[in-house]
N, C-alpha and C. Protein backbone atom coordinates (compact mmCIF):
# COMPACT_ATOMS: atom_id res chain seq x y z
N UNK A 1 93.88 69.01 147.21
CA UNK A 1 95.26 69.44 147.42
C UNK A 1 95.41 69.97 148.84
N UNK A 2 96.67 69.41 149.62
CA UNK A 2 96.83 70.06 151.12
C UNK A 2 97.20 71.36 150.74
N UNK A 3 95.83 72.38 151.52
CA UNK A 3 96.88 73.51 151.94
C UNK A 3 97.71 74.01 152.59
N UNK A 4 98.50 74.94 152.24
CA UNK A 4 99.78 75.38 152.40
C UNK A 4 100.17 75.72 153.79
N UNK A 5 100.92 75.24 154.70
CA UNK A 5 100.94 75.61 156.11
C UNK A 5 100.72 77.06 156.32
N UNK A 6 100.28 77.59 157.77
CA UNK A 6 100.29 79.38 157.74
C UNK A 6 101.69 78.79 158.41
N UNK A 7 102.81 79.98 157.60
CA UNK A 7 103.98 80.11 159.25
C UNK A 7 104.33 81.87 159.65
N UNK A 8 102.93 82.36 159.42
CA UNK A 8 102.73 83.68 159.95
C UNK A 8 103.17 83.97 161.13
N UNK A 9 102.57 83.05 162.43
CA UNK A 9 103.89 83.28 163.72
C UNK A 9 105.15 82.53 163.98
N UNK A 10 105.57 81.71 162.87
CA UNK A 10 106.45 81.48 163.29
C UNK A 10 108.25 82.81 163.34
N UNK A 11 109.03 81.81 164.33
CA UNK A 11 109.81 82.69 164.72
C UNK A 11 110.79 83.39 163.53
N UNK A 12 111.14 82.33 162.95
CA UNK A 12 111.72 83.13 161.45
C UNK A 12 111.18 83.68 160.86
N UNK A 13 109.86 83.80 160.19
CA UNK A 13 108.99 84.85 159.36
C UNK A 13 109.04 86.27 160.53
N UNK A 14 108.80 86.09 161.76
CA UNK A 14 109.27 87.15 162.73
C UNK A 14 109.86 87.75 162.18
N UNK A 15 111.33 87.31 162.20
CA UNK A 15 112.80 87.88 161.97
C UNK A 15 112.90 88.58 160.83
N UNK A 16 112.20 87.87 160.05
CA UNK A 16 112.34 88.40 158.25
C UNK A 16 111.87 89.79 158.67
N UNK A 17 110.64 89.34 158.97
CA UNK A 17 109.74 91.36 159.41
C UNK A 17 110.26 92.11 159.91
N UNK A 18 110.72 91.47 161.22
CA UNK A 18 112.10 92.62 161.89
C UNK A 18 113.01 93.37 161.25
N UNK A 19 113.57 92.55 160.38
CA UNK A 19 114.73 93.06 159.45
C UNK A 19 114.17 93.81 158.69
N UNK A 20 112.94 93.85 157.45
CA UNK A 20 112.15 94.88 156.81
C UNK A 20 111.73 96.02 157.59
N UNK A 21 111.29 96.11 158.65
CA UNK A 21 110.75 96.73 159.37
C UNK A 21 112.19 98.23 159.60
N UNK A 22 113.37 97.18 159.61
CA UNK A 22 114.50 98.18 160.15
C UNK A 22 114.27 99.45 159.69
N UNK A 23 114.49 100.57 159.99
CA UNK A 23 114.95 101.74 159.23
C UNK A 23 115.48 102.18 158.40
N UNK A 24 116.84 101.44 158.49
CA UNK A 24 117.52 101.59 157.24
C UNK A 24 117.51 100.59 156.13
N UNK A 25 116.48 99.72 156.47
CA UNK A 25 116.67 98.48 155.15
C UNK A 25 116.05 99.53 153.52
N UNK A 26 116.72 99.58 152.88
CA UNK A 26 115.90 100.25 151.99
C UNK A 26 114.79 100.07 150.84
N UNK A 27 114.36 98.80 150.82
CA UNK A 27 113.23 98.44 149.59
C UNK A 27 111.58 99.13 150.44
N UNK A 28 111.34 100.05 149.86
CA UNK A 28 109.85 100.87 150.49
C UNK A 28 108.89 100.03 149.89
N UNK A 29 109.20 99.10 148.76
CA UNK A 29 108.15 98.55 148.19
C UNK A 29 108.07 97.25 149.06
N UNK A 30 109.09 96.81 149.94
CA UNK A 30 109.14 95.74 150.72
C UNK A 30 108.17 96.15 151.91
N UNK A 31 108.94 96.93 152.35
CA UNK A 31 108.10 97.59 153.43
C UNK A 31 106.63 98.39 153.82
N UNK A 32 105.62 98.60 152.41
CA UNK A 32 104.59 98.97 152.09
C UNK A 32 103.55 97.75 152.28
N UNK A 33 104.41 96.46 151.14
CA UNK A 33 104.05 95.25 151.41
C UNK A 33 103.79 94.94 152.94
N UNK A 34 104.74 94.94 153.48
CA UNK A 34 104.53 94.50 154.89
C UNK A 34 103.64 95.20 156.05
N UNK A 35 103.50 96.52 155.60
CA UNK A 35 102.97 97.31 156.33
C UNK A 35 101.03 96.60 156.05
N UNK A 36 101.09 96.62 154.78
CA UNK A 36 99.73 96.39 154.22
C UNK A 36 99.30 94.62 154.72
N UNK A 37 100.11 94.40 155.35
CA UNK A 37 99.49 92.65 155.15
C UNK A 37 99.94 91.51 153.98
N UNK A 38 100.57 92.45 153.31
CA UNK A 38 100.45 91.81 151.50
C UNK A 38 101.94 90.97 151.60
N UNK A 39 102.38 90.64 152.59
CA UNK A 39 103.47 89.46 152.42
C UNK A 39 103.49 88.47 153.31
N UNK A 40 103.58 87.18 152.45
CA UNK A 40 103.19 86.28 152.69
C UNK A 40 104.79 85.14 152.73
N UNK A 41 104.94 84.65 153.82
CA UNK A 41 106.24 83.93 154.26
C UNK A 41 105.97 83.06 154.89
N UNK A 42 106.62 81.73 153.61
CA UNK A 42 106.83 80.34 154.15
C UNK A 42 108.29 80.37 154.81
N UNK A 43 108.42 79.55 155.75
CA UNK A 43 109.81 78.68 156.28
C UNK A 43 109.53 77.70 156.12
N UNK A 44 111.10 77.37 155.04
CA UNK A 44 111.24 76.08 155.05
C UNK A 44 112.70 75.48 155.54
N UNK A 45 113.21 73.90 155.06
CA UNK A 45 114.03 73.98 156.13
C UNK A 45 115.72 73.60 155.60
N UNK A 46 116.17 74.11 154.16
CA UNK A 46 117.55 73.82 154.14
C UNK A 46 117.07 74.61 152.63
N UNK A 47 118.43 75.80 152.51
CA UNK A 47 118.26 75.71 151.30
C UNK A 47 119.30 75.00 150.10
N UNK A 48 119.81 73.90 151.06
CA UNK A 48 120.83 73.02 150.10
C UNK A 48 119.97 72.07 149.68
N UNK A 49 118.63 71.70 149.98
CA UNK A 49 118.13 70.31 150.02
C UNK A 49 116.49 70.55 149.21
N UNK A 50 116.22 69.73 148.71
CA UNK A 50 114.72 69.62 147.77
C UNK A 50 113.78 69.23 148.78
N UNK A 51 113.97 68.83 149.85
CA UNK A 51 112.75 68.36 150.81
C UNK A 51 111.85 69.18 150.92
N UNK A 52 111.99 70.07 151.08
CA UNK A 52 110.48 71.41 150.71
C UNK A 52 110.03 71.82 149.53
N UNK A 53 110.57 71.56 148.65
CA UNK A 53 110.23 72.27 147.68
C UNK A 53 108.44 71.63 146.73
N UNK A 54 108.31 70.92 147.52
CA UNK A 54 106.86 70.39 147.38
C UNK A 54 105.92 71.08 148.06
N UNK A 55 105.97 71.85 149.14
CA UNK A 55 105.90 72.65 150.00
C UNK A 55 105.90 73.99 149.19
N UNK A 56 107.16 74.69 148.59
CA UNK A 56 107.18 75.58 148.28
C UNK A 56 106.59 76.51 147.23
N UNK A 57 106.33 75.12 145.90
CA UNK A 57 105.55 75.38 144.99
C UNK A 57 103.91 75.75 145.08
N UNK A 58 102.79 74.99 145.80
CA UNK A 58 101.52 75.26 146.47
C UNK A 58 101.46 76.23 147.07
N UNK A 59 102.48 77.00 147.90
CA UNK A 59 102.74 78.09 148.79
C UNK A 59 102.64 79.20 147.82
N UNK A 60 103.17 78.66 146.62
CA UNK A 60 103.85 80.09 145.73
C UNK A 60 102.31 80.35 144.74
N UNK A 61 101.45 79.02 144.65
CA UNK A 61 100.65 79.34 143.57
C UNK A 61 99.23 79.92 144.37
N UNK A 62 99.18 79.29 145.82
CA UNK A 62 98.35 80.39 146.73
C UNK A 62 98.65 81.74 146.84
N UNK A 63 99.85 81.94 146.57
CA UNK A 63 99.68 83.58 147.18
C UNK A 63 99.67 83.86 145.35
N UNK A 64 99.91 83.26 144.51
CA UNK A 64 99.14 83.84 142.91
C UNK A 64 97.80 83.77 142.84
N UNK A 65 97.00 83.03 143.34
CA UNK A 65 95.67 83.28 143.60
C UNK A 65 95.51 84.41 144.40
N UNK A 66 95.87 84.56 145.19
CA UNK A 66 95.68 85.51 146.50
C UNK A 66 95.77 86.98 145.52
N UNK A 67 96.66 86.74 144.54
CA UNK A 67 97.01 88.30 143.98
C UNK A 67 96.30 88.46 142.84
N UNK A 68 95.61 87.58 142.00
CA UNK A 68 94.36 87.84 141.23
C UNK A 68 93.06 88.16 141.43
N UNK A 69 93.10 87.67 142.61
CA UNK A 69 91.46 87.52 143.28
C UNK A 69 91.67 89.50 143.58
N UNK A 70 92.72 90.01 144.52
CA UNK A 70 93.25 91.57 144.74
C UNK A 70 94.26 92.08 144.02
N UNK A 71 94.40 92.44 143.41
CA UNK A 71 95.82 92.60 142.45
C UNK A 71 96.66 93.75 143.10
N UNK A 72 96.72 94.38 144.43
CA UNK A 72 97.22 95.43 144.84
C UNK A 72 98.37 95.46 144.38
N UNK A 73 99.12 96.82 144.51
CA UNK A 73 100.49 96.85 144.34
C UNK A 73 101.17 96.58 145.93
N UNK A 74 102.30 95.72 145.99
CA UNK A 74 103.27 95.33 146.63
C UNK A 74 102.48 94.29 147.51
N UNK A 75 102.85 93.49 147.09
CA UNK A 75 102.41 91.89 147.15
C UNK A 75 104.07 91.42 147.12
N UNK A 76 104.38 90.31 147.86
CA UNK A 76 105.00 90.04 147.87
C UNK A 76 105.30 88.51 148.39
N UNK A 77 105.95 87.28 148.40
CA UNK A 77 106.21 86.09 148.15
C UNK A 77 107.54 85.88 148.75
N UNK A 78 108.04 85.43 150.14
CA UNK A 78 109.06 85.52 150.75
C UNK A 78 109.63 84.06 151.42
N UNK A 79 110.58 83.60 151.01
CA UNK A 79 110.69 81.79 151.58
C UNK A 79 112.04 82.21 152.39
N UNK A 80 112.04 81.73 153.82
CA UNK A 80 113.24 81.81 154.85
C UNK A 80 113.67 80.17 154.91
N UNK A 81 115.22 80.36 154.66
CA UNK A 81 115.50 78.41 155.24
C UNK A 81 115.75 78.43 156.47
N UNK A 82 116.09 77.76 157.28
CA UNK A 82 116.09 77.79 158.33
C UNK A 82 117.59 76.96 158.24
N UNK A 83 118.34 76.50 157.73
CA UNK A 83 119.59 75.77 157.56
C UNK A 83 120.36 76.28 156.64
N UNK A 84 121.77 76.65 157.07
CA UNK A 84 122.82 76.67 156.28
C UNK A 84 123.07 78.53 156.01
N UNK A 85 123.09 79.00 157.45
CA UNK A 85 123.12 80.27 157.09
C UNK A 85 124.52 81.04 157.12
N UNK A 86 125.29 79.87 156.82
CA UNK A 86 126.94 80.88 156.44
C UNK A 86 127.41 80.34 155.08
N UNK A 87 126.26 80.16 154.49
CA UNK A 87 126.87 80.35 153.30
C UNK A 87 127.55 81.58 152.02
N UNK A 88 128.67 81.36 151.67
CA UNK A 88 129.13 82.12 151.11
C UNK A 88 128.48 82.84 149.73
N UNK A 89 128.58 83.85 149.04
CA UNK A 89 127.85 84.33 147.58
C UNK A 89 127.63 83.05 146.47
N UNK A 90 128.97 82.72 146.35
CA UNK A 90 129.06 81.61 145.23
C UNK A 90 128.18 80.41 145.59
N UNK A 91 127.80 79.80 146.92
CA UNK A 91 127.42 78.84 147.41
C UNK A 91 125.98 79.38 147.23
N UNK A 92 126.14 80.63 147.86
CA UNK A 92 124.31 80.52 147.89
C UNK A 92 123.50 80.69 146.45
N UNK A 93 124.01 81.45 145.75
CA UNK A 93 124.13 81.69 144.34
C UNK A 93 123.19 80.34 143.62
N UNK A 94 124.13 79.55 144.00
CA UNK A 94 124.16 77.95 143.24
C UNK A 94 122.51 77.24 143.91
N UNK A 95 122.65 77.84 145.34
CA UNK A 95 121.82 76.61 145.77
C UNK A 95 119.96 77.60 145.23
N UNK A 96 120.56 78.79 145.54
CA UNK A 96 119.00 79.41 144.72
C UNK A 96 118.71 78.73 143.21
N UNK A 97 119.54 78.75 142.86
CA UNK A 97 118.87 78.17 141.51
C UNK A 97 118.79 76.53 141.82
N UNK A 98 119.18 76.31 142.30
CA UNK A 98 118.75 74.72 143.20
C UNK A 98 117.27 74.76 143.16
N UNK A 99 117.20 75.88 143.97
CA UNK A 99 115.64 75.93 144.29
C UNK A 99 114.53 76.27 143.16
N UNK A 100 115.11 77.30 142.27
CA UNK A 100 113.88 77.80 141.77
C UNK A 100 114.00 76.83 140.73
N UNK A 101 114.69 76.09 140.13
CA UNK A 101 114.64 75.26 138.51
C UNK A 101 113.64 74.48 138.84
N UNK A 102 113.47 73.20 140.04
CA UNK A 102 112.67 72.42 140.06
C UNK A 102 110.87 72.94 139.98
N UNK A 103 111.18 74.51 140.97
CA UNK A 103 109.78 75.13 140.88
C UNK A 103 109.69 75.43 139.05
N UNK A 104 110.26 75.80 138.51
CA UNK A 104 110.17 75.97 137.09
C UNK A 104 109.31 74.67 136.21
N UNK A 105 110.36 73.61 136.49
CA UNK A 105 110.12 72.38 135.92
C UNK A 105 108.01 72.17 136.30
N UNK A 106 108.56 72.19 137.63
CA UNK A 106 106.78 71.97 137.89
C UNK A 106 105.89 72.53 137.27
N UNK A 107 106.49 73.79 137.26
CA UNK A 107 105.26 74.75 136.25
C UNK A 107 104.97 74.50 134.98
N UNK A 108 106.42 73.90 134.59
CA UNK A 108 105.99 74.12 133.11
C UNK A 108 105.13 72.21 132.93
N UNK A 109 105.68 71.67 133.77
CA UNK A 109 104.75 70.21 133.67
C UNK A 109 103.35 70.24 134.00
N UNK A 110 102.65 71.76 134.63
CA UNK A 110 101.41 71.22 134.87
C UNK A 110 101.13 72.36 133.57
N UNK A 111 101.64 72.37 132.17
CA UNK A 111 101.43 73.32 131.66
C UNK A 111 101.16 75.00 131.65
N UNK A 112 101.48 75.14 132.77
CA UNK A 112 101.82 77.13 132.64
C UNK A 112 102.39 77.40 131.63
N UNK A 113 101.92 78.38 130.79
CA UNK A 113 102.84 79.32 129.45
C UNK A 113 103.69 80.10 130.50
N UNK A 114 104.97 79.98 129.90
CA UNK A 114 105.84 81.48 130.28
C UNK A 114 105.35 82.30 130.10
N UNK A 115 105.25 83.67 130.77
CA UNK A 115 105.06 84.71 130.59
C UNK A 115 106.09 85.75 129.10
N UNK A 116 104.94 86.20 128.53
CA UNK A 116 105.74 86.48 126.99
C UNK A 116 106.25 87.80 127.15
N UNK A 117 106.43 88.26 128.28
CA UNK A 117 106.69 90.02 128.37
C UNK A 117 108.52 89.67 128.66
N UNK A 118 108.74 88.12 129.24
CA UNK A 118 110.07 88.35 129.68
C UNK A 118 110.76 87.23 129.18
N UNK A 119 112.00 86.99 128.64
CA UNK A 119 112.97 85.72 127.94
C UNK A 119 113.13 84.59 129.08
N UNK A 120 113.21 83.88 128.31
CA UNK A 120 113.03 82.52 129.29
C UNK A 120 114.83 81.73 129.01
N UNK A 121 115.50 82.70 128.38
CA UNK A 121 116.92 82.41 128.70
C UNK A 121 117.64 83.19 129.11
N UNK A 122 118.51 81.99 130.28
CA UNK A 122 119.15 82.65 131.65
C UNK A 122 120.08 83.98 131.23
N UNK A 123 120.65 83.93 129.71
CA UNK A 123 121.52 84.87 128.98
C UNK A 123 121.36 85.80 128.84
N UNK A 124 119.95 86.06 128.32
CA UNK A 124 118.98 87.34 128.04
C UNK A 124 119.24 88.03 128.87
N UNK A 125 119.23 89.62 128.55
CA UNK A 125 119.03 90.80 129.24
C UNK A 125 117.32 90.72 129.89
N UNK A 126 116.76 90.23 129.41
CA UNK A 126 115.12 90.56 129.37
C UNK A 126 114.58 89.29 130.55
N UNK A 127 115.51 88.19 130.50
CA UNK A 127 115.13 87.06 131.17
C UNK A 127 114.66 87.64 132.32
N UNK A 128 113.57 86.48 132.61
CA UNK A 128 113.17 86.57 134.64
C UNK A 128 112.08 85.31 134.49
N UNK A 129 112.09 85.10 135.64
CA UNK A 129 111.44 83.82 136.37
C UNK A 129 109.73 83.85 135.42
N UNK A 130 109.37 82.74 135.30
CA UNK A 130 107.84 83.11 135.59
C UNK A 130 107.44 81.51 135.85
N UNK A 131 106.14 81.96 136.59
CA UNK A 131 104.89 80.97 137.13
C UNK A 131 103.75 81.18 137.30
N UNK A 132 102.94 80.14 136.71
CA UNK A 132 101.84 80.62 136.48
C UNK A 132 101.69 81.62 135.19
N UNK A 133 102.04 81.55 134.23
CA UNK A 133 102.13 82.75 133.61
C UNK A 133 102.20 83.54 133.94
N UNK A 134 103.33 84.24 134.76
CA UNK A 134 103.50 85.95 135.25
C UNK A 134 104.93 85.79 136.22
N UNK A 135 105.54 87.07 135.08
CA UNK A 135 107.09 87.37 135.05
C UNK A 135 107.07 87.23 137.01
N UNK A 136 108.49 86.72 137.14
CA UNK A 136 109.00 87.54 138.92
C UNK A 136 110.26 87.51 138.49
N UNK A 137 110.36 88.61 139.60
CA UNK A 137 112.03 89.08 139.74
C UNK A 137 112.29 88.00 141.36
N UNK A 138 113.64 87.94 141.60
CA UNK A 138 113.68 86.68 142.92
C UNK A 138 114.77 88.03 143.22
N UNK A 139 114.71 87.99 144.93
CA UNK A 139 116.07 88.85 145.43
C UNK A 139 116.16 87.81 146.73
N UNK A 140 117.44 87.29 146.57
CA UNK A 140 118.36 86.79 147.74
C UNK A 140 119.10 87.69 148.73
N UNK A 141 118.47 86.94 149.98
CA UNK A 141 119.10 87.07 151.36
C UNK A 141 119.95 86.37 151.87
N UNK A 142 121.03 86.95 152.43
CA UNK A 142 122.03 85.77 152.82
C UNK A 142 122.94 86.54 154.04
N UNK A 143 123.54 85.95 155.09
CA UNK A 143 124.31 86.41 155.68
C UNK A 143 126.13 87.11 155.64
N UNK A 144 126.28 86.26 154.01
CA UNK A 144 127.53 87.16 153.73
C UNK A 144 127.44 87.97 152.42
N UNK A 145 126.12 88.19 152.08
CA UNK A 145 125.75 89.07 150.58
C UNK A 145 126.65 90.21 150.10
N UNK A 146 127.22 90.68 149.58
CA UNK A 146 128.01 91.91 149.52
C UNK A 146 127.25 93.21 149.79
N UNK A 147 126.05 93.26 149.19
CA UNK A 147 125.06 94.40 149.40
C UNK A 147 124.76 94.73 151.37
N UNK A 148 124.68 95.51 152.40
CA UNK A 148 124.43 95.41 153.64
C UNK A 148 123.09 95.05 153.49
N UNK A 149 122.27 95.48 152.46
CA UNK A 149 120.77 95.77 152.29
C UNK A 149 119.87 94.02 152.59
N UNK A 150 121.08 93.23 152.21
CA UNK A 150 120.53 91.84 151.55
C UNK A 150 121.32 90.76 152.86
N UNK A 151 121.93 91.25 153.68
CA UNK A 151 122.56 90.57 154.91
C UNK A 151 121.76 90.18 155.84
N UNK A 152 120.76 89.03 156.02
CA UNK A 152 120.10 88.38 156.92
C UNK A 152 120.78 87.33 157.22
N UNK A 153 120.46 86.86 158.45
CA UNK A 153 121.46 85.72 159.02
C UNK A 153 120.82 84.45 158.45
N UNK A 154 119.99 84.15 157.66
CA UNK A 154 119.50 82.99 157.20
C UNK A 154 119.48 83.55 155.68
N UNK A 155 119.43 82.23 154.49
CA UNK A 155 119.21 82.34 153.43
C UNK A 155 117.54 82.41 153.10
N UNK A 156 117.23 83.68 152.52
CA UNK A 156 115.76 83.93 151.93
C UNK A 156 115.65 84.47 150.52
N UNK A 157 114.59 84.24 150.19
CA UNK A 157 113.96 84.34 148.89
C UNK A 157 112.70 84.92 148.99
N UNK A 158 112.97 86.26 148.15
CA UNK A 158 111.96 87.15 147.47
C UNK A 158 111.33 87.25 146.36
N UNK A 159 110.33 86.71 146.45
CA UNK A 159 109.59 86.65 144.67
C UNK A 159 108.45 87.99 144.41
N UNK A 160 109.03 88.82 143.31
CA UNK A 160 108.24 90.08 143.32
C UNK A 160 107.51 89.95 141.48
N UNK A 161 106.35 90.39 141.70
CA UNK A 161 105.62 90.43 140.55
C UNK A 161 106.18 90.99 139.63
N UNK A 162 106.44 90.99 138.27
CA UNK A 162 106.66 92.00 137.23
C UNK A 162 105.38 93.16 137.28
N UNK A 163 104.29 92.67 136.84
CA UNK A 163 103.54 93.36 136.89
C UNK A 163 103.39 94.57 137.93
N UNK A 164 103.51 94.23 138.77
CA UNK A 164 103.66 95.47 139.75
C UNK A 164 104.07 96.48 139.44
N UNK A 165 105.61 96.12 138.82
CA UNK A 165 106.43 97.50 138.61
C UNK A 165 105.41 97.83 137.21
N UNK A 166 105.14 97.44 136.61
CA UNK A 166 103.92 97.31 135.08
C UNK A 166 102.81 98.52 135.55
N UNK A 167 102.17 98.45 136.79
CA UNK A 167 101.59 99.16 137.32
C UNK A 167 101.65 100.25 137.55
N UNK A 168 103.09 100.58 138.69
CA UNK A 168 103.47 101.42 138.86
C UNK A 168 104.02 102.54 137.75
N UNK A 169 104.80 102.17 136.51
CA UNK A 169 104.67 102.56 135.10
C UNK A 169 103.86 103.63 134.95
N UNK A 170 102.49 102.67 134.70
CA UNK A 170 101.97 103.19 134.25
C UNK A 170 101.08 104.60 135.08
N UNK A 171 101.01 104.19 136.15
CA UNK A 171 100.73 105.30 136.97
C UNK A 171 101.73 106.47 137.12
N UNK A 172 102.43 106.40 137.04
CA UNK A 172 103.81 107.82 136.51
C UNK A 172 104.10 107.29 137.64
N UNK A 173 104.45 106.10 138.82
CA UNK A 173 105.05 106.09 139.96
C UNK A 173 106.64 105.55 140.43
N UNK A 174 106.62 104.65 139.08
CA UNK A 174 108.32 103.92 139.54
C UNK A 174 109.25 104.70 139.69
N UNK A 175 109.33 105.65 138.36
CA UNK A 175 110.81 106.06 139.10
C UNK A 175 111.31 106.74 140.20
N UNK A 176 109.83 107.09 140.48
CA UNK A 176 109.80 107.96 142.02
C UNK A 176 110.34 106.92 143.00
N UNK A 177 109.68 105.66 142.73
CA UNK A 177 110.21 104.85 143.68
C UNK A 177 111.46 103.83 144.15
N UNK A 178 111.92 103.77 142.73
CA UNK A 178 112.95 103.32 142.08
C UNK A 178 114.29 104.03 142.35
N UNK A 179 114.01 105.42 142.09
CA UNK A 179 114.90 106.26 142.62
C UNK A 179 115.27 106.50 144.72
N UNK A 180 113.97 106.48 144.89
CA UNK A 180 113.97 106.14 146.34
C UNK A 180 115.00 104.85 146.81
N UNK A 181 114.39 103.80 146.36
CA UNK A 181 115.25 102.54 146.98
C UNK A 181 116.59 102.82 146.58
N UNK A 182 117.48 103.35 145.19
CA UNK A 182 118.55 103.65 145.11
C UNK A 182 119.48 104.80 146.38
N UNK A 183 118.38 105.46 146.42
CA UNK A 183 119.22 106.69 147.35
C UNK A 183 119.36 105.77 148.53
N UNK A 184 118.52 105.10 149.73
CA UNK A 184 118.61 104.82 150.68
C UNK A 184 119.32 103.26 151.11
N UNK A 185 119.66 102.96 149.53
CA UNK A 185 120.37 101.81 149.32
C UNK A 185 121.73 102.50 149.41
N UNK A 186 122.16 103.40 148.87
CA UNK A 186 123.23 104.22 148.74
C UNK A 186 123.64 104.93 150.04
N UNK A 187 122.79 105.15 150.91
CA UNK A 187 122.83 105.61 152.24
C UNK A 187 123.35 104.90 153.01
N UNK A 188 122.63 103.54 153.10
CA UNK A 188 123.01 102.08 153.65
C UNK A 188 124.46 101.16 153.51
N UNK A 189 124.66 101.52 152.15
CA UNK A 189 126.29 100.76 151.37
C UNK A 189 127.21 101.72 151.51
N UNK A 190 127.01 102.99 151.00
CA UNK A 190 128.06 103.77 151.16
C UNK A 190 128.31 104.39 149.56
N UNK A 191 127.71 103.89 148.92
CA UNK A 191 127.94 103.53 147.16
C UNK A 191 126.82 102.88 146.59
N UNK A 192 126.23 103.52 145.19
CA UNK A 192 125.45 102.88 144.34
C UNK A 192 125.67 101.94 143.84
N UNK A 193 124.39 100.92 144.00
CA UNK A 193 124.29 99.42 143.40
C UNK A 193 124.26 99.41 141.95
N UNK A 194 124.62 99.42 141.36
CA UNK A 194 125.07 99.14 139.99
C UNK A 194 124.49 98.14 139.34
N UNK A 195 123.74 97.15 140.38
CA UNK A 195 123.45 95.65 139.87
C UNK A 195 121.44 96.28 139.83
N UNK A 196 121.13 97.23 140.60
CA UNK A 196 119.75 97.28 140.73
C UNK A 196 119.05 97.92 139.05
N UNK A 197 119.25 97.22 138.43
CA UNK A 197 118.40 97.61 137.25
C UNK A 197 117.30 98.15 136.98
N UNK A 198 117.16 98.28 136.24
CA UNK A 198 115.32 99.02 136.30
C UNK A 198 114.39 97.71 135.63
N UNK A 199 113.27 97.61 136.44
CA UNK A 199 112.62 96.34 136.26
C UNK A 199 111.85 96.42 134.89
């Protein structure tokens, strides 16, 4: 199997960091990740179009190796497009699930079990992604997002472990942290996100 390009220097994975890096961006679990080494970012190149997504899947199941072999907390899984960055909520909305169904399909054709901790319908309260057997939560970037937190000038994709927050749990640490990203999300908007659930 070809492995997965590095696009560690490239100029968009740059940008992504830049933007985490900001001060006021508020996910600490983003930014721990990044601090530590532990995120790992493909660019690819439209997110209206399937041409990468052959690309994207190998990318996604290396850095699941990468996180068994170390299981740290804040690991993280980050895809930048490089095309189509004025897209609107509704548009981008549509084309993420563009993206992730086919990664789905793949998984479940080379036989991966869903992960049984989370519903595998889109309806469910409980639903979330999985691959490889193991839940993710996905958070979209986009340049007209309503959130300020989630406003990058290109469309990106965040794939975060369930387990992690599983971790953190159990260590008495989430809501410490949970509560964190709310306040400085709230700092950032002006107003509490309402949509940030508890994982």
């Amino acid at each position: 199997m070809q492995l997965p390009r590095d696009d560690t220097h490239h100029p968009r994975a740059e940008a992504l960091r830049y933007f985490i890096r900001d001060a006021g961006f508020p996910c600490v679990g983003a930014k721990s990740a990044l601090t530590k080494g532990q995120m790992r970012i493909l660019v690819a190149r439209d997110i209206t179009s399937a041409r990468d997504d052959m690309r994207i899947y190998p990318a996604m199941m290396a850095f699941m190796a990468r996180y068994r072999r170390k299981s740290d907390l804040f690991q993280s899984f980050a895809i930048v497009f490089e095309g189509h960055g004025d897209l609107n909520e509704e548009g981008f909305e549509r084309h993420l699930w563009d993206r992730v169904q086919p990664l789905a399909d793949k998984d479940a054709w080379l036989g991966h079990p869903w992960d049984g901790r989370v519903a595998q319908e889109p309806d469910s309260p409980h639903f979330s992604l999985s691959f490889a057997g193991e839940a993710f939560s996905v958070v979209g970037l986009h340049s007209n997002a309503s959130r300020p937190a989630r406003r990058f000038f290109l469309p990106a994709l965040a794939f975060n472990l369930h387990a992690q927050f599983e971790q953190l749990r159990e260590a008495g640490r989430y809501e410490k942290l949970r509560s964190s990203v709310l306040q400085r999300d709230e700092a950032l908007a002006g107003l509490v996100n309402s949509m940030l659930a508890p994982w």
